[in-house]
Protein backbone atom coordinates (compact mmCIF):
# COMPACT_ATOMS: atom_id res chain seq x y z
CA UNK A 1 2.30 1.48 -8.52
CA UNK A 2 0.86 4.07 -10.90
CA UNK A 3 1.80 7.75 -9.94
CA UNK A 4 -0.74 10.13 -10.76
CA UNK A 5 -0.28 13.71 -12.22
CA UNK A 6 -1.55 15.52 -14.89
CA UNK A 7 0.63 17.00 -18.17
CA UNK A 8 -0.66 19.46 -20.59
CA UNK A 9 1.17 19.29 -23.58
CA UNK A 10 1.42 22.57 -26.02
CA UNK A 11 -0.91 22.07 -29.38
CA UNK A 12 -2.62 19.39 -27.65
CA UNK A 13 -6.72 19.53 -27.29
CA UNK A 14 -8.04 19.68 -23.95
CA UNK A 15 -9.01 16.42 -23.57
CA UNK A 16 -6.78 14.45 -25.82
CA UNK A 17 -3.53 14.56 -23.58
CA UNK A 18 -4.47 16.08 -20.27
CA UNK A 19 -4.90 12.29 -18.20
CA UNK A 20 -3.71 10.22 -15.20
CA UNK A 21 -1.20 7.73 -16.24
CA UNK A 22 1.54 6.50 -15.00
CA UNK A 23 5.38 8.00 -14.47
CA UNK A 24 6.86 5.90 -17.78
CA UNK A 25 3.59 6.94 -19.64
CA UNK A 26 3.65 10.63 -19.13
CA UNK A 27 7.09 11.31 -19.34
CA UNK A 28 7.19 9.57 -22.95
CA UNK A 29 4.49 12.33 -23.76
CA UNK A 30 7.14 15.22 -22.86
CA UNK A 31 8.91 14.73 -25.47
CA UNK A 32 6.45 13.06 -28.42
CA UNK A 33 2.84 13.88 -29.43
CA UNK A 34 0.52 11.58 -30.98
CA UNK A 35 1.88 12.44 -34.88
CA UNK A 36 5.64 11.59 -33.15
CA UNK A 37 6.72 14.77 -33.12
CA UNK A 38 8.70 16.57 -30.48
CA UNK A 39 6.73 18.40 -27.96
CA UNK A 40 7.62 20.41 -24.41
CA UNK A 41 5.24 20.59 -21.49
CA UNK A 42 3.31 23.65 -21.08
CA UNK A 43 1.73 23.18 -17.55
CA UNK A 44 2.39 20.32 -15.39
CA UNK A 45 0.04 19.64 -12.38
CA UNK A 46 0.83 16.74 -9.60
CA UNK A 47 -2.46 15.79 -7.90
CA UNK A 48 -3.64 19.74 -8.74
CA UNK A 49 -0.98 21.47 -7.78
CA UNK A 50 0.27 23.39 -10.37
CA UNK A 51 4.18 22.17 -10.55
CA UNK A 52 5.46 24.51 -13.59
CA UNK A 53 4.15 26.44 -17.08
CA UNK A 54 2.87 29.72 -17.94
CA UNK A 55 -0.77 30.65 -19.84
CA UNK A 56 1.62 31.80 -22.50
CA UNK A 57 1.20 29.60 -25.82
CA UNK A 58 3.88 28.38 -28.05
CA UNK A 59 3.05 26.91 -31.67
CA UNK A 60 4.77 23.87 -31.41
CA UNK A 61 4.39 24.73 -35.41
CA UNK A 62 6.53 27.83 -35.61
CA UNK A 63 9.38 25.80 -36.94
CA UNK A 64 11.51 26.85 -33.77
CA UNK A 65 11.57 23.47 -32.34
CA UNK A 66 10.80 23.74 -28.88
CA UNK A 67 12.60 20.73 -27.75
CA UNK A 68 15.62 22.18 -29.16
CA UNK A 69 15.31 25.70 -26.86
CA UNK A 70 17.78 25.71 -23.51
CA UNK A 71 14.29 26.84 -21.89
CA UNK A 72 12.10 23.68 -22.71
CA UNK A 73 15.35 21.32 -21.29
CA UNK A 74 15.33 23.31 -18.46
CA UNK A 75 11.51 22.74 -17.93
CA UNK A 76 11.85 19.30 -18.10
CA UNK A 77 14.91 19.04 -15.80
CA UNK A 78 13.16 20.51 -13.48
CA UNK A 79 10.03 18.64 -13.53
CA UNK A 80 12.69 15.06 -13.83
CA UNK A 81 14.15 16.49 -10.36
CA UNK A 82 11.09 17.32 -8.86
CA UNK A 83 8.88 13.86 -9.75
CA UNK A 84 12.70 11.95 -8.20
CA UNK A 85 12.66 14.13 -4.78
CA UNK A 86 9.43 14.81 -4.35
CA UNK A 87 6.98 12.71 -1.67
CA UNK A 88 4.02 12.00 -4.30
CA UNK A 89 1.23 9.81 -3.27
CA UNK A 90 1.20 6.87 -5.03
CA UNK A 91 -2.33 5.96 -6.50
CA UNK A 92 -3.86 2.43 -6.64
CA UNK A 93 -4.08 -0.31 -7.87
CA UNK A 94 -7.03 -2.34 -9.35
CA UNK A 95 -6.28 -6.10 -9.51
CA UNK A 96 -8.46 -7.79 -12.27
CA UNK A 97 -6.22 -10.79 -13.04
CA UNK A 98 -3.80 -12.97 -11.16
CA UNK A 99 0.00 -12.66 -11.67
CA UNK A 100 0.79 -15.45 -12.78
CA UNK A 101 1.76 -17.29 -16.48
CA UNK A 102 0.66 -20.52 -15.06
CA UNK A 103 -2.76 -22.21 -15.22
CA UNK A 104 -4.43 -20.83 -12.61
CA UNK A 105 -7.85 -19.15 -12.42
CA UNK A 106 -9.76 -17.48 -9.08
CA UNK A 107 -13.18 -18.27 -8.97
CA UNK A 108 -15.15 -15.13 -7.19
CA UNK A 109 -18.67 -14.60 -6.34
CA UNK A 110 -20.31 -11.99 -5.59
CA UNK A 111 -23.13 -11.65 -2.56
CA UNK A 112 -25.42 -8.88 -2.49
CA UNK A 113 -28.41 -7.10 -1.16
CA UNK A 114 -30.02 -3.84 -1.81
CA UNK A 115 -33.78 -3.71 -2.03
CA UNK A 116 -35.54 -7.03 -1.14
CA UNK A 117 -33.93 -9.77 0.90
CA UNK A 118 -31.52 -12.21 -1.35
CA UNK A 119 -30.14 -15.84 0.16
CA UNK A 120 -26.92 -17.99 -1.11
CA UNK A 121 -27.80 -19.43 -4.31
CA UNK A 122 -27.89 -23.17 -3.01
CA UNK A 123 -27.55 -25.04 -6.35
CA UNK A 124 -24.20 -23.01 -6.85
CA UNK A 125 -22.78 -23.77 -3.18
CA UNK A 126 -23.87 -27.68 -3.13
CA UNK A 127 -21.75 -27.75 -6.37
CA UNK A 128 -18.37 -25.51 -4.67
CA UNK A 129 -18.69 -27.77 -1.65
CA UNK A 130 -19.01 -31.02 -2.63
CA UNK A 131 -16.18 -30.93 -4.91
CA UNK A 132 -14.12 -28.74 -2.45
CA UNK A 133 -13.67 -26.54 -5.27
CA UNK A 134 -11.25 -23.27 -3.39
CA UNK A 135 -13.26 -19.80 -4.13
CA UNK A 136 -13.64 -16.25 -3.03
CA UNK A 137 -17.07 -14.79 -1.87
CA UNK A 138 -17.20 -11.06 -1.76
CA UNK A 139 -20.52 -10.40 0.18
CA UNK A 140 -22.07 -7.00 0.94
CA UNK A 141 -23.18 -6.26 4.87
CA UNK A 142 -26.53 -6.52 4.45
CA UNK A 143 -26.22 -9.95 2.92
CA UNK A 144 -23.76 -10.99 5.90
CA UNK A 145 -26.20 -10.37 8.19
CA UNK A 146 -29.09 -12.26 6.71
CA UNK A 147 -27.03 -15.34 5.62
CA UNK A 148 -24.79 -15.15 9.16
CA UNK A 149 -25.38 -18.48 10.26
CA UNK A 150 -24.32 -19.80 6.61
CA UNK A 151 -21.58 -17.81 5.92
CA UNK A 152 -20.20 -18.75 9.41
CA UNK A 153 -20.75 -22.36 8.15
CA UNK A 154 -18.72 -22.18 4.87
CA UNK A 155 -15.76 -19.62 5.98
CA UNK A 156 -14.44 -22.46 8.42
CA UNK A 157 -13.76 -24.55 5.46
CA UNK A 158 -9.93 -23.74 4.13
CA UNK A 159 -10.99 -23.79 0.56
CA UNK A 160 -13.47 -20.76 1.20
CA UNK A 161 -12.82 -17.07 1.77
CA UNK A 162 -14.84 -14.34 2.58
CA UNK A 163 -14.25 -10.99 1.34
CA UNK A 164 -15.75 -7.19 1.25
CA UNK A 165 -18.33 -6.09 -1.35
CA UNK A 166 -19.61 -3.01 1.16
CA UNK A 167 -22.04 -2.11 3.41
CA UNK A 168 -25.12 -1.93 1.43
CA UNK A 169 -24.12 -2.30 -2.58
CA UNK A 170 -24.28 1.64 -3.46
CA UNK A 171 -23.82 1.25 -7.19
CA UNK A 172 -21.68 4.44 -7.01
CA UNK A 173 -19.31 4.98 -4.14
CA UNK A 174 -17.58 7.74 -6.30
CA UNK A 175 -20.58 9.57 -5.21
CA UNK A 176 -20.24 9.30 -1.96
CA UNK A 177 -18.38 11.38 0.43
CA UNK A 178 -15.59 9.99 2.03
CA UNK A 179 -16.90 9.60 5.26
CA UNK A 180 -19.36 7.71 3.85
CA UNK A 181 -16.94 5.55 2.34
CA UNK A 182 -15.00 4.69 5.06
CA UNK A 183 -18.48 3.75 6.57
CA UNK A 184 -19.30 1.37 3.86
CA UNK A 185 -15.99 -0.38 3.79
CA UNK A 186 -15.43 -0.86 7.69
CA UNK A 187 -18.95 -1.19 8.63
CA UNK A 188 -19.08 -4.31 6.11
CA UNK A 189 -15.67 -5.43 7.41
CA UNK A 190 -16.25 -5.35 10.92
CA UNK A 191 -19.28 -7.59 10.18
CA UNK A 192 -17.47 -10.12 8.27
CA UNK A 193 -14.71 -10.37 10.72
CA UNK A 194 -17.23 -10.89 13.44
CA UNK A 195 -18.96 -13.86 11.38
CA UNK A 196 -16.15 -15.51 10.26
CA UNK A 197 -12.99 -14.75 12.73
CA UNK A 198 -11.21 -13.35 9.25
CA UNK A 199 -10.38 -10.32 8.46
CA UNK A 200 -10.89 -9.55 5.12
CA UNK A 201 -7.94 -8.45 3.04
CA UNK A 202 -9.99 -7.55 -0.46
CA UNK A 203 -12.60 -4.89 -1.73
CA UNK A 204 -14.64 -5.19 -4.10
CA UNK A 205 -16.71 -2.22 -5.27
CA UNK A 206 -20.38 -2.44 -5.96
CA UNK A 207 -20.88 -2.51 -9.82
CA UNK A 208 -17.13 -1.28 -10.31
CA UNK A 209 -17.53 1.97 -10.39
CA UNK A 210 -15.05 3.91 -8.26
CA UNK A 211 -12.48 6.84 -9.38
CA UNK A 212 -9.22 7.58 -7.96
CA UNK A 213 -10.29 9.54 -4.14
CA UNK A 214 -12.51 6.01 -3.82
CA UNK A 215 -10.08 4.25 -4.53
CA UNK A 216 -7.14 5.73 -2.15
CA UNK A 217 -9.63 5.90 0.48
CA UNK A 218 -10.81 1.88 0.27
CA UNK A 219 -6.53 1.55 0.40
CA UNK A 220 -5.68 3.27 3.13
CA UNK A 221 -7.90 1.24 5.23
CA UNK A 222 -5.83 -1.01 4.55
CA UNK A 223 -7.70 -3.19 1.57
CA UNK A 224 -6.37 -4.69 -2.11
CA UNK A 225 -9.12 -4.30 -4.39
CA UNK A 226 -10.08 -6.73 -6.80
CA UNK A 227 -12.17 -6.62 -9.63
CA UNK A 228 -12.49 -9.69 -12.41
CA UNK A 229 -10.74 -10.63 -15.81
CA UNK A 230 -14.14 -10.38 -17.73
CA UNK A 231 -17.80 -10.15 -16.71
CA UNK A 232 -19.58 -13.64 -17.07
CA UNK A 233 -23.37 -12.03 -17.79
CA UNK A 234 -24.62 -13.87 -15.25
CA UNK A 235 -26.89 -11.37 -14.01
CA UNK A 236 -28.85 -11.58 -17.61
CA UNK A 237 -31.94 -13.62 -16.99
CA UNK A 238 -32.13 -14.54 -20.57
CA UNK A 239 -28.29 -16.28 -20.74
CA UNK A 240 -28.69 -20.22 -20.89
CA UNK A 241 -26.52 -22.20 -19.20
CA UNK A 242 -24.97 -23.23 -22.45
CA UNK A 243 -24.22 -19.61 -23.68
CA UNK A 244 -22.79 -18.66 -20.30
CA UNK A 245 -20.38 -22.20 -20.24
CA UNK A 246 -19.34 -21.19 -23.76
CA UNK A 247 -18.69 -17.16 -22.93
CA UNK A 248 -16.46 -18.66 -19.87
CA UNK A 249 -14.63 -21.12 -21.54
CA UNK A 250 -13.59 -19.17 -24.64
CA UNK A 251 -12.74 -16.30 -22.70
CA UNK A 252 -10.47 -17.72 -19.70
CA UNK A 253 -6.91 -18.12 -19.83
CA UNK A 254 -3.74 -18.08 -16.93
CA UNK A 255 -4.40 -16.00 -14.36
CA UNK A 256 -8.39 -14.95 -15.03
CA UNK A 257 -10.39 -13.73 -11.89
CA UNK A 258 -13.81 -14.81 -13.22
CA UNK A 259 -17.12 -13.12 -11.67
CA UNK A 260 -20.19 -15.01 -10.83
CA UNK A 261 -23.34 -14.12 -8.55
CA UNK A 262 -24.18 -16.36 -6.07
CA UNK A 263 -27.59 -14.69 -4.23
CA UNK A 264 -30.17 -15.62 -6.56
CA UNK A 265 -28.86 -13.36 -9.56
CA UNK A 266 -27.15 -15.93 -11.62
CA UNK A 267 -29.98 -16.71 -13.24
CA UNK A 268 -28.36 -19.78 -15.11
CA UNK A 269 -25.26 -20.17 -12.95
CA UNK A 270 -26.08 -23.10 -10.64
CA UNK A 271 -26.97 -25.12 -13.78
CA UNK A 272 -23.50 -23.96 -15.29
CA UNK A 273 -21.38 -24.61 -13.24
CA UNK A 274 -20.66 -27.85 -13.20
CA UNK A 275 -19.57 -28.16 -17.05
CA UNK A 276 -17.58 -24.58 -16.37
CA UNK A 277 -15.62 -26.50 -13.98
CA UNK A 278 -14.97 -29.57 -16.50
CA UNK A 279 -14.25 -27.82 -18.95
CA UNK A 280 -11.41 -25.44 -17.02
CA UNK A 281 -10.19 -28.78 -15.19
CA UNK A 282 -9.88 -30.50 -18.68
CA UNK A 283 -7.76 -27.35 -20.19
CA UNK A 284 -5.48 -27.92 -17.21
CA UNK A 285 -6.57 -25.09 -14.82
CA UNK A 286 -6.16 -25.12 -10.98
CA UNK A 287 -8.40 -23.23 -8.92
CA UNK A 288 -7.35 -20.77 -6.35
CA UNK A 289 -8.52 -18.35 -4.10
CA UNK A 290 -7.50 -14.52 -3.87
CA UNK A 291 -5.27 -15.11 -0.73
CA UNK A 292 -3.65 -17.89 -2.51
CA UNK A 293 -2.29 -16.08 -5.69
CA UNK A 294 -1.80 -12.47 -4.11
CA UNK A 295 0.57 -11.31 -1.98
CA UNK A 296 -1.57 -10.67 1.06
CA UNK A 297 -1.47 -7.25 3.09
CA UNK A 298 -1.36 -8.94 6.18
CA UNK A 299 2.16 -8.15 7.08
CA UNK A 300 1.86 -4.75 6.20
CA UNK A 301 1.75 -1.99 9.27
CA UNK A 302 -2.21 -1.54 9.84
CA UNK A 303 -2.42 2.17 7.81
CA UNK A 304 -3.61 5.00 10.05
CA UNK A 305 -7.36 5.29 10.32
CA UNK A 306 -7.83 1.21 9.24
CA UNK A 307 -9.27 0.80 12.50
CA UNK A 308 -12.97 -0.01 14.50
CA UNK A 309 -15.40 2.21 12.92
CA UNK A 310 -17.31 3.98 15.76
CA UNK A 311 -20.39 5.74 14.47
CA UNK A 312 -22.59 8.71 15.91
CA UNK A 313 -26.12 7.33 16.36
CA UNK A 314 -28.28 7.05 13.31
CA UNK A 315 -25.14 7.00 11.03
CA UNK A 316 -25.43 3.31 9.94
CA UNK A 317 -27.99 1.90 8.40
């Protein structure tokens, strides 16, 4: 897990160091700048609280050699002791490829609705079905409830899974306040479990767009979210079939999470599909779905506020 806090490094431009990156990241930038010199930490926040540093400014230039000062190796000591001891949040994780070195690739499909009313792309699920090929849908609530009666269908096979994509595809969730959120991911969940007796275990936000809050939010109710390895274009109405088999077969390798739509806005993806599938079988690739090649939260103690969403009247859509 990624710990996020901010470091502000002196001589450094405002937006050239001052980032959320990880523990080993950051505390390599104590110590060098980008032109590999030595450098000491002039403010330090941890999720906006300020941690240590003054407004006072040092030229790392002055030939002084801050690194070298008893001051600056104090600074850092301090900030070493207090990252060790003290209980920081840990931010998230997005998953956009499998861990694994082996030839293995998750085939996921997104379901959505926003505007007018969209139905499972039949050419693409004749061609998952009848070959029993094992994929992840991740539908959106709106869809669930149009397509219930098929989704219900095609989550009782073992091959199939069916995960969250939202409430009702907001294109920017980073927007939204985190009530709102919460709404969007339980709402969706809720319906999914009641469809298809599963509880989802995987998010997937609309569009991927999200930013850290999102992202801690969709978590502590208790989801992994998963993204994809690279995006297939299917949405483009001009791709052929041929372009899109030859985008997804040059681009795949062990472990890819490939993206494909599956309600009517992959234009060419039906007609694809079948020589995608040929052509990963004949490079040796198994398919698998997300629950297969993850580590699933399941055993995990439900995390507080992961439960039934209970709205006030009017608040759901």
């Amino acid at each position: 897990m990624m710990i996020p806090f901010e470091v502000v490094l002196l001589g450094t431009e405002p937006n050239e160091f001052n980032r959320v990156g990880s523990k080993k990241r950051t505390l390599r930038d104590f110590f060098r700048n980008h032109h590999g010199r030595e450098s000491s930490p002039q403010e330090i926040r941890i999720d906006g609280r300020k941690v240590l540093g003054s407004r006072k400014t040092v030229d790392p230039g002055d030939g002084k050699g801050p690194m070298n000062s008893a001051s600056s190796r104090s600074h850092i000591l301090k900030v070493l002791v207090f990252l060790l001891v003290f209980p920081i949040p840990a931010a998230g994780e997005v998953i956009t490829r499998l861990p694994t070195r082996e030839p293995r690739i998750a085939l996921t499909f997104d379901a959505c609705e926003m505007g007018q009313p969209h139905y499972l792309d039949a050419a693409v699920l004749d061609t998952l079905l009848s070959e029993q090929i094992p994929f992840t849908l991740f539908v959106s609530g709106k869809f669930a409830r149009r397509n219930r009666e098929e989704l219900r269908r095609i989550a009782a096979r073992d091959f199939v899974e069916v995960e969250n994509h939202s409430l009702s595809h907001h294109h920017h969730m980073e927007r939204l306040a985190p009530g709102r959120v919460r709404e969007e991911v339980l709402v969706a969940g809720q319906l999914i479990e009641e469809i298809t007796g599963k509880k989802p275990q995987f998010f997937r936000f609309p569009a991927g767009n999200y930013d850290a809050k999102t992202l801690r939010t969709v978590e502590d109710l208790g989801y992994r979210v998963v993204h994809w390895t690279f995006a297939s274009g299917d949405p483009d109405i001009h791709l052929t079939p041929e372009r899109l088999t030859r985008r997804v077969l040059s681009r795949s390798t062990n472990g890819s999470i490939l993206i494909f739509h599956i309600n009517g806005r992959g234009y060419a993806t039906g007609r694809a599909l079948p020589q995608i599938l040929d052509g990963l079988r004949s490079r040796g690739y198994r398919f698998v779905t997300l629950k297969e090649a993850l580590d699933p939260p399941g055993n995990r103690p439900t995390p507080a506020g992961a439960g039934a969403f209970s709205p006030r009247a009017g608040e759901v859509p």
